[in-house]
PDB file of N, CA and C in Angstrom:
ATOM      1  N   UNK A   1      61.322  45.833 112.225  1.00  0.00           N
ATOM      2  CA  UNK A   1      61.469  45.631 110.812  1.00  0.00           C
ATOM      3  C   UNK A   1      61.987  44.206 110.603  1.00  0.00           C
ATOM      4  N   UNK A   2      61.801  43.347 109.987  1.00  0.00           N
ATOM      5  CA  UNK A   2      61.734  42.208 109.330  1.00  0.00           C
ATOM      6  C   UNK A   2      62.289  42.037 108.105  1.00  0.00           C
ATOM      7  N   UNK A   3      63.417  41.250 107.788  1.00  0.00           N
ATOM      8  CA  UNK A   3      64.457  41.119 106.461  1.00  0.00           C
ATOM      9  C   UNK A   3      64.623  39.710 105.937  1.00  0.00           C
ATOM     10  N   UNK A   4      64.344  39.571 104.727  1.00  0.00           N
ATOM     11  CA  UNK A   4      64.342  38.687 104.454  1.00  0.00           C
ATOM     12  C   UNK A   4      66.186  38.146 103.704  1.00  0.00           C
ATOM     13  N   UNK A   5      66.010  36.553 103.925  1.00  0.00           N
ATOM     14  CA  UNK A   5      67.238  36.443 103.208  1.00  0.00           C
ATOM     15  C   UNK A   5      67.630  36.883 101.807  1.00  0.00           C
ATOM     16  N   UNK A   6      68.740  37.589 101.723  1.00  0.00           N
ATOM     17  CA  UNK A   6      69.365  37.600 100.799  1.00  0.00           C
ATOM     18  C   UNK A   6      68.631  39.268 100.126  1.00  0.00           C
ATOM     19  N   UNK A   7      67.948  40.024 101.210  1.00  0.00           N
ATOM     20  CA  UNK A   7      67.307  41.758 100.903  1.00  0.00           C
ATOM     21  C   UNK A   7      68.197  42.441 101.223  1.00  0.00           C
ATOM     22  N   UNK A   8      68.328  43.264 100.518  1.00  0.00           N
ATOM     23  CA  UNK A   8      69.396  44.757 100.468  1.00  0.00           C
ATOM     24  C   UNK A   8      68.944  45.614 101.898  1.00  0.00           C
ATOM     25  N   UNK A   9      69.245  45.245 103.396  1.00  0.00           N
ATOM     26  CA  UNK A   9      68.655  45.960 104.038  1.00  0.00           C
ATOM     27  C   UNK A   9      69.592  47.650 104.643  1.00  0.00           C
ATOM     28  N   UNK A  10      70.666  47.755 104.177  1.00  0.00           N
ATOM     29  CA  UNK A  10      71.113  48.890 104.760  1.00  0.00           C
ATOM     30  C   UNK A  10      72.141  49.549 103.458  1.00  0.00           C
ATOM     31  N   UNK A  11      72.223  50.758 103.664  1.00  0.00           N
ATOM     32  CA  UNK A  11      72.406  51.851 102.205  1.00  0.00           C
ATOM     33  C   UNK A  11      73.593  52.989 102.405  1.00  0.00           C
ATOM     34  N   UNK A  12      74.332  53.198 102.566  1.00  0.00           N
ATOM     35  CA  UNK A  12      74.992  54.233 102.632  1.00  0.00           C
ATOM     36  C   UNK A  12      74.906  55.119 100.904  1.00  0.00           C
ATOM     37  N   UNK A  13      74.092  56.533 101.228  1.00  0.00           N
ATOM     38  CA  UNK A  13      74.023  57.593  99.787  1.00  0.00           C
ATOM     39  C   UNK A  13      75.472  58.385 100.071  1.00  0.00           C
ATOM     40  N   UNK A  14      75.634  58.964  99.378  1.00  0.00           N
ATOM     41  CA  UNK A  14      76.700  59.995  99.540  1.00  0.00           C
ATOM     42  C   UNK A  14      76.006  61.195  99.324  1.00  0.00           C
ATOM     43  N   UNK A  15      76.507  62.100 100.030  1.00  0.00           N
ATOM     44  CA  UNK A  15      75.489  63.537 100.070  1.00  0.00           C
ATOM     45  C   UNK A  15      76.292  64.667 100.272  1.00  0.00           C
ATOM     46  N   UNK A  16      76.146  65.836  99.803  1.00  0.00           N
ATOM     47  CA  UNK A  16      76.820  66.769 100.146  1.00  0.00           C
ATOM     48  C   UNK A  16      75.757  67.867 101.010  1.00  0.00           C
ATOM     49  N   UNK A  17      74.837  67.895 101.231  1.00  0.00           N
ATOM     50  CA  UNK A  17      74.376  68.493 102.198  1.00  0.00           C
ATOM     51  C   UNK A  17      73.200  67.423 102.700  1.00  0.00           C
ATOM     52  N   UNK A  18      73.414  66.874 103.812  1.00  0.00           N
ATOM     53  CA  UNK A  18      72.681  65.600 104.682  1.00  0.00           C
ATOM     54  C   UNK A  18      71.302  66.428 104.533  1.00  0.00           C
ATOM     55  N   UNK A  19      71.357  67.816 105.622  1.00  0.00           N
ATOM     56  CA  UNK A  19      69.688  68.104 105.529  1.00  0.00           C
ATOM     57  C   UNK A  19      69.195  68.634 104.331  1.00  0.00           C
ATOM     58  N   UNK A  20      69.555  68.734 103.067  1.00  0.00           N
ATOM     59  CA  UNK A  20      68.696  68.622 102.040  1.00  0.00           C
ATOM     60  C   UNK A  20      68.149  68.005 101.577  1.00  0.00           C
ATOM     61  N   UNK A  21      69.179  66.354 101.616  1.00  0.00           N
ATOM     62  CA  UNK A  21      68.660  65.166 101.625  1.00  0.00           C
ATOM     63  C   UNK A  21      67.781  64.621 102.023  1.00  0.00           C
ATOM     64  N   UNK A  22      67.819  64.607 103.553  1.00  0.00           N
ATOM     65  CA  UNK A  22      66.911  64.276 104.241  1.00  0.00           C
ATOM     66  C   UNK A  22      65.342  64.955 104.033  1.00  0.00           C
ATOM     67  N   UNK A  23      65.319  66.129 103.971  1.00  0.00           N
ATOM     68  CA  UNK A  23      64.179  66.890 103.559  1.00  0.00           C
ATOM     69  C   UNK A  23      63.214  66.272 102.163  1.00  0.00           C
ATOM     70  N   UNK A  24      64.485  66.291 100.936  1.00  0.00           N
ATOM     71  CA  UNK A  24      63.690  65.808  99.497  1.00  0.00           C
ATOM     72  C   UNK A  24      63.366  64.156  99.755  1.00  0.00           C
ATOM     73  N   UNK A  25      64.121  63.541 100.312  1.00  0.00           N
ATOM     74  CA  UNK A  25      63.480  62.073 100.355  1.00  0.00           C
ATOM     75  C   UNK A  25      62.609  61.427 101.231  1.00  0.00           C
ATOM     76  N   UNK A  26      62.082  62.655 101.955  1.00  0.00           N
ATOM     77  CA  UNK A  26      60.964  62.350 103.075  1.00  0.00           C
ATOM     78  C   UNK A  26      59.792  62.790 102.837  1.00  0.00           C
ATOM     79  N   UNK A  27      60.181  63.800 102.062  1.00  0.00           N
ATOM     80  CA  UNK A  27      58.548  64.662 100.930  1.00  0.00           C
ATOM     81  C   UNK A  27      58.322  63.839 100.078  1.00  0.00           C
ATOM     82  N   UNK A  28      59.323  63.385  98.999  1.00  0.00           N
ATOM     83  CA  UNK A  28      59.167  62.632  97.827  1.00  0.00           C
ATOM     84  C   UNK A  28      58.503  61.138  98.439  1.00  0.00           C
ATOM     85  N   UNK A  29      59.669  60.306  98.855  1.00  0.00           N
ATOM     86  CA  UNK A  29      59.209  58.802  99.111  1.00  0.00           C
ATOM     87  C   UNK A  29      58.601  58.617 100.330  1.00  0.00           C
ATOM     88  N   UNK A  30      58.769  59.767 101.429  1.00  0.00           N
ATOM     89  CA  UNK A  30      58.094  59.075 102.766  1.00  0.00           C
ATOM     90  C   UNK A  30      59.119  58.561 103.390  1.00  0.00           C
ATOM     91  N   UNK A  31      59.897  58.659 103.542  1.00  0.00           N
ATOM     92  CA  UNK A  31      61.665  58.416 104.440  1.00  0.00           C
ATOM     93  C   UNK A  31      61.328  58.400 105.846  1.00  0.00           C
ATOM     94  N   UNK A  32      61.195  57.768 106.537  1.00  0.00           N
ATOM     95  CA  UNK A  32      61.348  58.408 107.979  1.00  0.00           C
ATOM     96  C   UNK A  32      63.124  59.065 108.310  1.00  0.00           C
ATOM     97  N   UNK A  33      63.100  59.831 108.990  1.00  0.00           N
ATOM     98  CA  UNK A  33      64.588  60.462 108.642  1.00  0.00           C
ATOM     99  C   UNK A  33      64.556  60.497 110.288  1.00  0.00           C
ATOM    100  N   UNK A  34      66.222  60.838 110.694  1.00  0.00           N
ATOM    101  CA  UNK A  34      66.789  61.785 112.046  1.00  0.00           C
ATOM    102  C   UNK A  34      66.838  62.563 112.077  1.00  0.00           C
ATOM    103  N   UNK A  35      66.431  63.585 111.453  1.00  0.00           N
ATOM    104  CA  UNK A  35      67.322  65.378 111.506  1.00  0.00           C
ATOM    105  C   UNK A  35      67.746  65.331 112.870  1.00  0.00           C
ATOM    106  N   UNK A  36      68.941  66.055 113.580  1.00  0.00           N
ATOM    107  CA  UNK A  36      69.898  66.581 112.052  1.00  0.00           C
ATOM    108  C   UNK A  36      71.132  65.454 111.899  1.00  0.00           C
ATOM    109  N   UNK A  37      70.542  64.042 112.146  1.00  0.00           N
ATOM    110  CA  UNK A  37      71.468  63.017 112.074  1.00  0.00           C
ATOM    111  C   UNK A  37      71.412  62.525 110.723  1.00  0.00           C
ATOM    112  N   UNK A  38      72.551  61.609 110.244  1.00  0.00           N
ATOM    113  CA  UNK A  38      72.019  61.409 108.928  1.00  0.00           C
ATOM    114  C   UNK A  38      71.181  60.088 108.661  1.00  0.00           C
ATOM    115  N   UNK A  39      70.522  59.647 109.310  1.00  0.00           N
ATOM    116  CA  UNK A  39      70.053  58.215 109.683  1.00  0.00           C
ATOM    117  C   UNK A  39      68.837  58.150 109.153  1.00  0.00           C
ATOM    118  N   UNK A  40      68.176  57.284 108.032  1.00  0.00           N
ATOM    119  CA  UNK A  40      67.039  57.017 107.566  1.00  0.00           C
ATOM    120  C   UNK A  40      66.289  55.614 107.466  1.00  0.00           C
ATOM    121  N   UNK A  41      65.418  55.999 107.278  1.00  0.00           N
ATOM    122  CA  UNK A  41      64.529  54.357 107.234  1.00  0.00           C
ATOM    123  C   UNK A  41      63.322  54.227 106.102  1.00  0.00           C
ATOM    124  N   UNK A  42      63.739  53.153 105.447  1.00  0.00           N
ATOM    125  CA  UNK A  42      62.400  53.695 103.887  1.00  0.00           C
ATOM    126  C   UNK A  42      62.430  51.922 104.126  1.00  0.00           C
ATOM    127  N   UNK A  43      60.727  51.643 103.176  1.00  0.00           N
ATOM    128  CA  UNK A  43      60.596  50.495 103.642  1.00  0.00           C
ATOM    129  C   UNK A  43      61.609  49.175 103.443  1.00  0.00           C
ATOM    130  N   UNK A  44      61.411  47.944 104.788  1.00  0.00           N
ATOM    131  CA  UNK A  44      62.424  47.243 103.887  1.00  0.00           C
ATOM    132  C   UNK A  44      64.013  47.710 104.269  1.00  0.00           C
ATOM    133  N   UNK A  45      64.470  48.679 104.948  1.00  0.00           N
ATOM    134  CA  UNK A  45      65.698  49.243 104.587  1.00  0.00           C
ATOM    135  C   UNK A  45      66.121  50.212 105.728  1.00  0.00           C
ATOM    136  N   UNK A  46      66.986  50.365 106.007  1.00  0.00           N
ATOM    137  CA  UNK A  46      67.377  51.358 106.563  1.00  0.00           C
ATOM    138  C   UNK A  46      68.988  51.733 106.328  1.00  0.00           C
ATOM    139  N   UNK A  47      69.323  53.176 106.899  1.00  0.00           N
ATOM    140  CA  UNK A  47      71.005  53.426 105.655  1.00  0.00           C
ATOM    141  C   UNK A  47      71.096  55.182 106.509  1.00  0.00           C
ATOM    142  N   UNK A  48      72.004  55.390 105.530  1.00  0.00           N
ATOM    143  CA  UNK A  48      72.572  56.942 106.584  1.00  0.00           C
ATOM    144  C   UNK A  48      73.117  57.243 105.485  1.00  0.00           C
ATOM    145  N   UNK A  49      73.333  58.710 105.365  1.00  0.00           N
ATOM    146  CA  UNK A  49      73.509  59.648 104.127  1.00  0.00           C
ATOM    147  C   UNK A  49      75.269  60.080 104.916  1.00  0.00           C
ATOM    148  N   UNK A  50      76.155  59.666 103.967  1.00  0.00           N
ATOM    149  CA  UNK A  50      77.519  59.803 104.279  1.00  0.00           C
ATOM    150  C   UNK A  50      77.754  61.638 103.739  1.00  0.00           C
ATOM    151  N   UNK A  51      79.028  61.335 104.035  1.00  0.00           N
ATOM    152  CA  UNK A  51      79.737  62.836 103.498  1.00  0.00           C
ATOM    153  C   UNK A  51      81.655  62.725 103.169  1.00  0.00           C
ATOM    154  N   UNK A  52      81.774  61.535 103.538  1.00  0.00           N
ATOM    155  CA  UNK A  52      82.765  61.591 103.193  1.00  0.00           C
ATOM    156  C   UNK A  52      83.271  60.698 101.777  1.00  0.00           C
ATOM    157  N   UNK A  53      82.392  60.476 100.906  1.00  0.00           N
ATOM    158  CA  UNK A  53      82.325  60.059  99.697  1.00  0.00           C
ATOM    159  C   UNK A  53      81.873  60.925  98.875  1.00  0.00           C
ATOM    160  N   UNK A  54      82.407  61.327  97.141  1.00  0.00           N
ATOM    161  CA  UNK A  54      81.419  61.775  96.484  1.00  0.00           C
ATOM    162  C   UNK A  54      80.071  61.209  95.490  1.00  0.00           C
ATOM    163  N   UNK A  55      79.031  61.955  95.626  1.00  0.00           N
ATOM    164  CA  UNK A  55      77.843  61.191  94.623  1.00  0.00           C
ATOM    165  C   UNK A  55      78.617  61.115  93.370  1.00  0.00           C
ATOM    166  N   UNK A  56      78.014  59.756  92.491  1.00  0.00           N
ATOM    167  CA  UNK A  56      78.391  58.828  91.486  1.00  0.00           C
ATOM    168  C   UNK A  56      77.340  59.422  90.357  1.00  0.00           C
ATOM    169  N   UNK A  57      77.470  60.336  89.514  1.00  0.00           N
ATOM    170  CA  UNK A  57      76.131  60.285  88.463  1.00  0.00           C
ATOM    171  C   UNK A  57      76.259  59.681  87.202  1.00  0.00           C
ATOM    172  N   UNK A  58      77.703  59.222  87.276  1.00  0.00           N
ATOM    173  CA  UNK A  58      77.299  58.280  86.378  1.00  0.00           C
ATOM    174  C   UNK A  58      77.895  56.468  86.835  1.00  0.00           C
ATOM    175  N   UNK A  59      78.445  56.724  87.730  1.00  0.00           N
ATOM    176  CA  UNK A  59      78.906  55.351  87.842  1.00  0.00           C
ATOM    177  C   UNK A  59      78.297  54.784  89.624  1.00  0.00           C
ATOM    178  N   UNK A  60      78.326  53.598  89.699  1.00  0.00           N
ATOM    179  CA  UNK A  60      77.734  52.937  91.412  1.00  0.00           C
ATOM    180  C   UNK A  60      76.283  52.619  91.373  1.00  0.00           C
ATOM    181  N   UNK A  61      75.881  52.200  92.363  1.00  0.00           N
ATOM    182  CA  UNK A  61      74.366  51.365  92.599  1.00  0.00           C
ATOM    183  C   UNK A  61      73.549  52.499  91.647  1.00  0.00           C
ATOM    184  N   UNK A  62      72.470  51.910  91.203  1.00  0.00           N
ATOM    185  CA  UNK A  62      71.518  52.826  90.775  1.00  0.00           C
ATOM    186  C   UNK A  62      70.123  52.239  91.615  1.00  0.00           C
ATOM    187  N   UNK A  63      69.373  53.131  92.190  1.00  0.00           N
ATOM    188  CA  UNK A  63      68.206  52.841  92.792  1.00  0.00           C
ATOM    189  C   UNK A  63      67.120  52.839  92.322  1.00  0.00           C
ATOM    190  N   UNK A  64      66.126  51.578  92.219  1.00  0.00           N
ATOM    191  CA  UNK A  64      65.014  51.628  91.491  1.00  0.00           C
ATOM    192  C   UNK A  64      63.836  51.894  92.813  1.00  0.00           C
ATOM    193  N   UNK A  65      63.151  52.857  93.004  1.00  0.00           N
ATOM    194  CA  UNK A  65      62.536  52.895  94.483  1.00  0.00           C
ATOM    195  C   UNK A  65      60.675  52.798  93.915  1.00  0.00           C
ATOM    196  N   UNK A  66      59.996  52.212  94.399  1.00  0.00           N
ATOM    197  CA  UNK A  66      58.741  51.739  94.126  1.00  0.00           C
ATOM    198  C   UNK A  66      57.843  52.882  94.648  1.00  0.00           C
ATOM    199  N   UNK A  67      56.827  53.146  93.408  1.00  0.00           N
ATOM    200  CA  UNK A  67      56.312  54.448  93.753  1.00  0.00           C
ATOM    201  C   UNK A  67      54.549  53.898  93.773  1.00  0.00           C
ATOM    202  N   UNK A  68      53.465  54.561  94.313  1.00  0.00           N
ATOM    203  CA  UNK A  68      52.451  54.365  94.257  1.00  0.00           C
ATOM    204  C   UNK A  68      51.635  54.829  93.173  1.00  0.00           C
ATOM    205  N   UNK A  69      52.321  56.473  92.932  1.00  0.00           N
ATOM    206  CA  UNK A  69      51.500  56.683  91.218  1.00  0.00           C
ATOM    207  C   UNK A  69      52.811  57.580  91.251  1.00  0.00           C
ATOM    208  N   UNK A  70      53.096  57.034  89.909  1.00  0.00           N
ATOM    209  CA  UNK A  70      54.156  58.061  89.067  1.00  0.00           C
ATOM    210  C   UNK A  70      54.180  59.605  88.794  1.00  0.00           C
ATOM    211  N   UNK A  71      52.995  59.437  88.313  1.00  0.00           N
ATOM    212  CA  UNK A  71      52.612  60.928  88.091  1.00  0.00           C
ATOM    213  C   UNK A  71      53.264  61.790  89.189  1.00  0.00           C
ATOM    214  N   UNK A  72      52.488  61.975  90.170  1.00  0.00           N
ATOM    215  CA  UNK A  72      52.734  62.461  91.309  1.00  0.00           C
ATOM    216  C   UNK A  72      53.246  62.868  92.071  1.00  0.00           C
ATOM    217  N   UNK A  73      54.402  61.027  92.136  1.00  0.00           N
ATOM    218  CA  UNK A  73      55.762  61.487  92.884  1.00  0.00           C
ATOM    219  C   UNK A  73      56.704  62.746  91.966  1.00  0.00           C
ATOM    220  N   UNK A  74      56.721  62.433  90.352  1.00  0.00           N
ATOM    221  CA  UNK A  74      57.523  63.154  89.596  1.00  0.00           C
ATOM    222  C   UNK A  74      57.432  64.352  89.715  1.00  0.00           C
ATOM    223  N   UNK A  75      55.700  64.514  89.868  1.00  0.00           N
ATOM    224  CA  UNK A  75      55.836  65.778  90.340  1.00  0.00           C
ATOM    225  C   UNK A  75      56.244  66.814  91.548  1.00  0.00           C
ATOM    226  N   UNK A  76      55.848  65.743  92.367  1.00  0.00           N
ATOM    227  CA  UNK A  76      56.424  65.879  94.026  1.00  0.00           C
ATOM    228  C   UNK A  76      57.969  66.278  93.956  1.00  0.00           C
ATOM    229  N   UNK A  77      58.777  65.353  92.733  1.00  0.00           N
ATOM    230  CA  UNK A  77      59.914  65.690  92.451  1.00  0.00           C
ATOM    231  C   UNK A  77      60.869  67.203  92.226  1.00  0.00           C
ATOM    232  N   UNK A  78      59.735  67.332  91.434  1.00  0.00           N
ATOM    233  CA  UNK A  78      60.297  69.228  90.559  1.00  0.00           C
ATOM    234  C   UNK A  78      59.866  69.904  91.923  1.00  0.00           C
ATOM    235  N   UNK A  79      58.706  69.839  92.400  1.00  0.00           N
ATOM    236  CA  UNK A  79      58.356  70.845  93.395  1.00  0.00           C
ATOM    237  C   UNK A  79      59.202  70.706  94.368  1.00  0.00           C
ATOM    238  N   UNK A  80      59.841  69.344  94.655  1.00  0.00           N
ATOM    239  CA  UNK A  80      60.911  69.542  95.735  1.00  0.00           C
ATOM    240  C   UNK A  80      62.399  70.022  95.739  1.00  0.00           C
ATOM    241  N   UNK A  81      62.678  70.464  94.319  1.00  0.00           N
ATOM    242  CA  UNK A  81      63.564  71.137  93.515  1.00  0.00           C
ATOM    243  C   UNK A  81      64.395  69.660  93.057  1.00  0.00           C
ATOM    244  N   UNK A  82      64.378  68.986  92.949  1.00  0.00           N
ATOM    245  CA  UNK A  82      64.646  67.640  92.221  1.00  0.00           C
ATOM    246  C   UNK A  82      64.806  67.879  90.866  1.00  0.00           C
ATOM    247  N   UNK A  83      64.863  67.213  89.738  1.00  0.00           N
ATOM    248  CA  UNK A  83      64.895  67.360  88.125  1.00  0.00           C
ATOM    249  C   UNK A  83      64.551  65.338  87.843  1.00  0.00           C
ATOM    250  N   UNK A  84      63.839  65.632  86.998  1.00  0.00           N
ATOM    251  CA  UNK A  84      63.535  64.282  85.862  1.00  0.00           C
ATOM    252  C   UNK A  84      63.855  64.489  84.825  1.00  0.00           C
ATOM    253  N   UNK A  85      64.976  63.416  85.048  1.00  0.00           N
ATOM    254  CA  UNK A  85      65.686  63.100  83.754  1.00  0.00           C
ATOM    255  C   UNK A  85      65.430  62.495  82.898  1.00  0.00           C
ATOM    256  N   UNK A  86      64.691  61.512  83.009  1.00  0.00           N
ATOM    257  CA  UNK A  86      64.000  60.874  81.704  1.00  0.00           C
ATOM    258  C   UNK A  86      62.466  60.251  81.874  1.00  0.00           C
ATOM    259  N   UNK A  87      61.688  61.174  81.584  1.00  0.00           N
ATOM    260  CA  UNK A  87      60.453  60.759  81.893  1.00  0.00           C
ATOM    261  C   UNK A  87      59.908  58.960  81.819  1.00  0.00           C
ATOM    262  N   UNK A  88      58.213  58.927  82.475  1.00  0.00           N
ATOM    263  CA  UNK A  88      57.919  57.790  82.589  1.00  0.00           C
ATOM    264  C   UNK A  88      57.954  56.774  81.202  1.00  0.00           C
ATOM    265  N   UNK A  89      58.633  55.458  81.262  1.00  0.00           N
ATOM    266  CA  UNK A  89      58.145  54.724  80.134  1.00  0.00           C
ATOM    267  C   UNK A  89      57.978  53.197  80.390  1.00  0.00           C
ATOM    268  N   UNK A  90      57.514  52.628  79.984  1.00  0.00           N
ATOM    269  CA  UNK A  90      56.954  51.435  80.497  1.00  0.00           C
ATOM    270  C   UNK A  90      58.420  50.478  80.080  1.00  0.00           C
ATOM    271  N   UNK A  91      58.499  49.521  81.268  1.00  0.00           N
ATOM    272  CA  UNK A  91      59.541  48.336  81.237  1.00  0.00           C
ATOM    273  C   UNK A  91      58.797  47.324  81.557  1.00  0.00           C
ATOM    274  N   UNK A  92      58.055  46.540  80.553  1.00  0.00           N
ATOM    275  CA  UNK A  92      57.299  45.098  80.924  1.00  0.00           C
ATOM    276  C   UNK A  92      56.259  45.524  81.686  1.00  0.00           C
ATOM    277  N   UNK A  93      55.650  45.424  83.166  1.00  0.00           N
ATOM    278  CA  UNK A  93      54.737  45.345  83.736  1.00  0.00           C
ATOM    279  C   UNK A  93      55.311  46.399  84.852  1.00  0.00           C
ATOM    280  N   UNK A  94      56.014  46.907  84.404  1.00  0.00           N
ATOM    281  CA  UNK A  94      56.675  48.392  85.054  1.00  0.00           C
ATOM    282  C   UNK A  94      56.936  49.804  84.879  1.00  0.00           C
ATOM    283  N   UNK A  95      56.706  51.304  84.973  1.00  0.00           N
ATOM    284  CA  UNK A  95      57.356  51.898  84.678  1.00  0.00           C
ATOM    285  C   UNK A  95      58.243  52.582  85.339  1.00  0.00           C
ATOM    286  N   UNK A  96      59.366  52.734  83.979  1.00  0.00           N
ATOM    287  CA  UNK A  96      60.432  53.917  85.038  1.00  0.00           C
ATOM    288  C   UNK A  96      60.621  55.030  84.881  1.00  0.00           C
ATOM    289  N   UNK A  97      61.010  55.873  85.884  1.00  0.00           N
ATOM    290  CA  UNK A  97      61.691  57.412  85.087  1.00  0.00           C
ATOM    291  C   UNK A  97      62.704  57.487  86.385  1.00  0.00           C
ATOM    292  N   UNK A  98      64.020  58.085  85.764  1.00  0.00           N
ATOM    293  CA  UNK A  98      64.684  58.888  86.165  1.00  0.00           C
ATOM    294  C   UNK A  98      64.977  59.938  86.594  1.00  0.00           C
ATOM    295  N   UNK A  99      65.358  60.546  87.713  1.00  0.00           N
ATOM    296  CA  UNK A  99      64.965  61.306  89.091  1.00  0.00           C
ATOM    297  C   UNK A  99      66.836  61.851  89.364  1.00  0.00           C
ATOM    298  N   UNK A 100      67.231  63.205  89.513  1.00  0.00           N
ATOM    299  CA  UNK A 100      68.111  63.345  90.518  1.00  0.00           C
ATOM    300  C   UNK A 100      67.874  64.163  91.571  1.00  0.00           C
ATOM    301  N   UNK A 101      68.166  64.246  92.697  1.00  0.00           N
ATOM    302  CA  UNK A 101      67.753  65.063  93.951  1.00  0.00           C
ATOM    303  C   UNK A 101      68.449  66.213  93.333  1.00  0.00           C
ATOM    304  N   UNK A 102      68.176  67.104  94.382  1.00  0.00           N
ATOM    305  CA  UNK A 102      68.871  68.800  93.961  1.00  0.00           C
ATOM    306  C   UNK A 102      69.843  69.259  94.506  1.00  0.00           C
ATOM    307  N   UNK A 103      70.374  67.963  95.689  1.00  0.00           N
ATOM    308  CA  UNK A 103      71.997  68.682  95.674  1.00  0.00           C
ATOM    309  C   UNK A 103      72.823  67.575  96.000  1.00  0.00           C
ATOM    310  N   UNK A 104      72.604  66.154  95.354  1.00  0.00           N
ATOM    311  CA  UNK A 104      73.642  65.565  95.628  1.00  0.00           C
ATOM    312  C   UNK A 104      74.184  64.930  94.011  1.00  0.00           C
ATOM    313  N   UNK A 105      74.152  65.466  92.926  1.00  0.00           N
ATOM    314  CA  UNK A 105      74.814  64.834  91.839  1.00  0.00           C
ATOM    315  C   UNK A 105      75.553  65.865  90.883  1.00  0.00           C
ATOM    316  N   UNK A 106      76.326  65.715  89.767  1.00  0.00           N
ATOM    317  CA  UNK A 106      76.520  66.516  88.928  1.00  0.00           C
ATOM    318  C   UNK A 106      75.493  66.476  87.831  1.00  0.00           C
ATOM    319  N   UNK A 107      75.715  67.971  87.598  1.00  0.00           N
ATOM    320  CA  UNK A 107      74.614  68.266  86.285  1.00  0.00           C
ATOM    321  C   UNK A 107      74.501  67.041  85.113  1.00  0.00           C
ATOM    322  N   UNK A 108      73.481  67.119  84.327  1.00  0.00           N
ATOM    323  CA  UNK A 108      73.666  66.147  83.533  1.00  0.00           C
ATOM    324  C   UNK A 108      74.253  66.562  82.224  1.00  0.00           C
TER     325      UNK A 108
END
Protein backbone atom coordinates (compact mmCIF):
# COMPACT_ATOMS: atom_id res chain seq x y z
CA UNK A 1 0.00 0.00 0.00
CA UNK A 2 1.28 3.38 -0.97
CA UNK A 3 0.49 6.84 1.08
CA UNK A 4 0.65 9.82 0.06
CA UNK A 5 1.84 12.97 1.97
CA UNK A 6 -0.24 14.46 4.24
CA UNK A 7 -3.35 11.06 3.70
CA UNK A 8 -5.25 9.94 6.65
CA UNK A 9 -3.64 6.46 6.53
CA UNK A 10 -4.59 4.68 9.86
CA UNK A 11 -8.14 4.84 11.95
CA UNK A 12 -8.91 3.67 15.20
CA UNK A 13 -13.38 3.15 15.27
CA UNK A 14 -14.63 2.46 18.58
CA UNK A 15 -16.86 -0.60 18.66
CA UNK A 16 -18.70 -2.43 20.99
CA UNK A 17 -18.86 -5.67 19.37
CA UNK A 18 -15.49 -5.94 16.93
CA UNK A 19 -17.15 -9.01 15.00
CA UNK A 20 -20.20 -7.20 14.07
CA UNK A 21 -18.20 -4.63 12.85
CA UNK A 22 -16.08 -6.33 11.04
CA UNK A 23 -18.86 -8.34 9.31
CA UNK A 24 -21.14 -4.93 8.29
CA UNK A 25 -18.08 -3.11 6.88
CA UNK A 26 -16.81 -5.87 4.74
CA UNK A 27 -20.38 -6.58 3.14
CA UNK A 28 -21.12 -2.90 2.88
CA UNK A 29 -17.64 -1.24 1.70
CA UNK A 30 -15.42 -4.26 0.93
CA UNK A 31 -13.07 -4.01 4.15
CA UNK A 32 -10.59 -6.56 4.03
CA UNK A 33 -10.84 -7.50 7.80
CA UNK A 34 -8.84 -10.14 10.48
CA UNK A 35 -11.52 -12.01 12.16
CA UNK A 36 -11.42 -12.48 15.01
CA UNK A 37 -8.71 -9.70 15.30
CA UNK A 38 -9.78 -6.29 15.12
CA UNK A 39 -7.50 -5.23 12.24
CA UNK A 40 -8.82 -3.79 8.89
CA UNK A 41 -7.78 -2.48 5.63
CA UNK A 42 -10.16 -0.29 3.23
CA UNK A 43 -8.56 1.51 0.45
CA UNK A 44 -5.85 4.00 1.09
CA UNK A 45 -6.03 3.08 4.88
CA UNK A 46 -5.69 0.76 7.27
CA UNK A 47 -7.00 1.01 11.33
CA UNK A 48 -8.37 -1.54 14.03
CA UNK A 49 -11.75 -1.37 15.69
CA UNK A 50 -10.94 -0.49 19.52
CA UNK A 51 -13.08 -1.35 22.59
CA UNK A 52 -11.87 0.52 25.01
CA UNK A 53 -13.44 3.84 23.90
CA UNK A 54 -17.07 4.69 23.47
CA UNK A 55 -18.73 5.39 19.81
CA UNK A 56 -19.29 9.30 19.38
CA UNK A 57 -22.88 9.81 17.59
CA UNK A 58 -22.80 12.91 17.91
CA UNK A 59 -19.47 14.28 18.52
CA UNK A 60 -15.54 13.08 16.78
CA UNK A 61 -14.31 12.38 13.15
CA UNK A 62 -17.16 11.90 10.87
CA UNK A 63 -16.39 9.58 7.86
CA UNK A 64 -17.15 10.42 4.38
CA UNK A 65 -16.35 6.82 2.62
CA UNK A 66 -16.59 6.80 -1.35
CA UNK A 67 -19.15 4.59 -2.75
CA UNK A 68 -19.50 3.24 -6.38
CA UNK A 69 -23.42 3.55 -6.65
CA UNK A 70 -25.35 4.86 -3.80
CA UNK A 71 -28.28 3.21 -4.34
CA UNK A 72 -26.97 -0.01 -3.55
CA UNK A 73 -24.58 0.37 -0.95
CA UNK A 74 -27.70 2.03 1.10
CA UNK A 75 -29.26 -0.70 0.43
CA UNK A 76 -26.57 -3.17 1.20
CA UNK A 77 -26.87 -0.99 4.34
CA UNK A 78 -30.51 -1.92 5.79
CA UNK A 79 -29.95 -5.50 4.65
CA UNK A 80 -26.89 -5.56 6.74
CA UNK A 81 -29.02 -4.35 9.66
CA UNK A 82 -27.39 -0.83 9.44
CA UNK A 83 -30.09 2.27 9.37
CA UNK A 84 -29.93 5.52 6.95
CA UNK A 85 -30.22 8.36 8.47
CA UNK A 86 -30.54 10.80 6.04
CA UNK A 87 -31.04 9.78 2.67
CA UNK A 88 -29.07 10.57 -0.67
CA UNK A 89 -28.73 14.38 -1.61
CA UNK A 90 -26.51 15.99 -3.81
CA UNK A 91 -23.40 18.24 -2.38
CA UNK A 92 -21.91 20.00 -5.59
CA UNK A 93 -20.57 17.17 -7.78
CA UNK A 94 -21.27 14.76 -4.87
CA UNK A 95 -23.74 12.88 -3.07
CA UNK A 96 -24.22 12.13 0.52
CA UNK A 97 -26.27 10.12 2.87
CA UNK A 98 -25.88 9.21 6.24
CA UNK A 99 -25.34 5.64 7.46
CA UNK A 100 -25.05 4.16 11.17
CA UNK A 101 -23.81 0.53 11.58
CA UNK A 102 -26.08 -1.66 13.89
CA UNK A 103 -24.14 -1.91 16.87
CA UNK A 104 -21.77 0.64 17.38
CA UNK A 105 -23.76 4.08 18.04
CA UNK A 106 -26.63 5.45 20.07
CA UNK A 107 -30.07 5.61 18.73
CA UNK A 108 -30.82 8.67 16.99
Amino acid sequence: MRFEHGQVVYLQIPALDVTASTTFYATVFGWQVDPPQSGFEAPGMIGQWVTDRPAAAAAGPLLWIHVEAIDATLESVRSSGGDVLEPPSEDGPRWLATIRDPVDSTPP
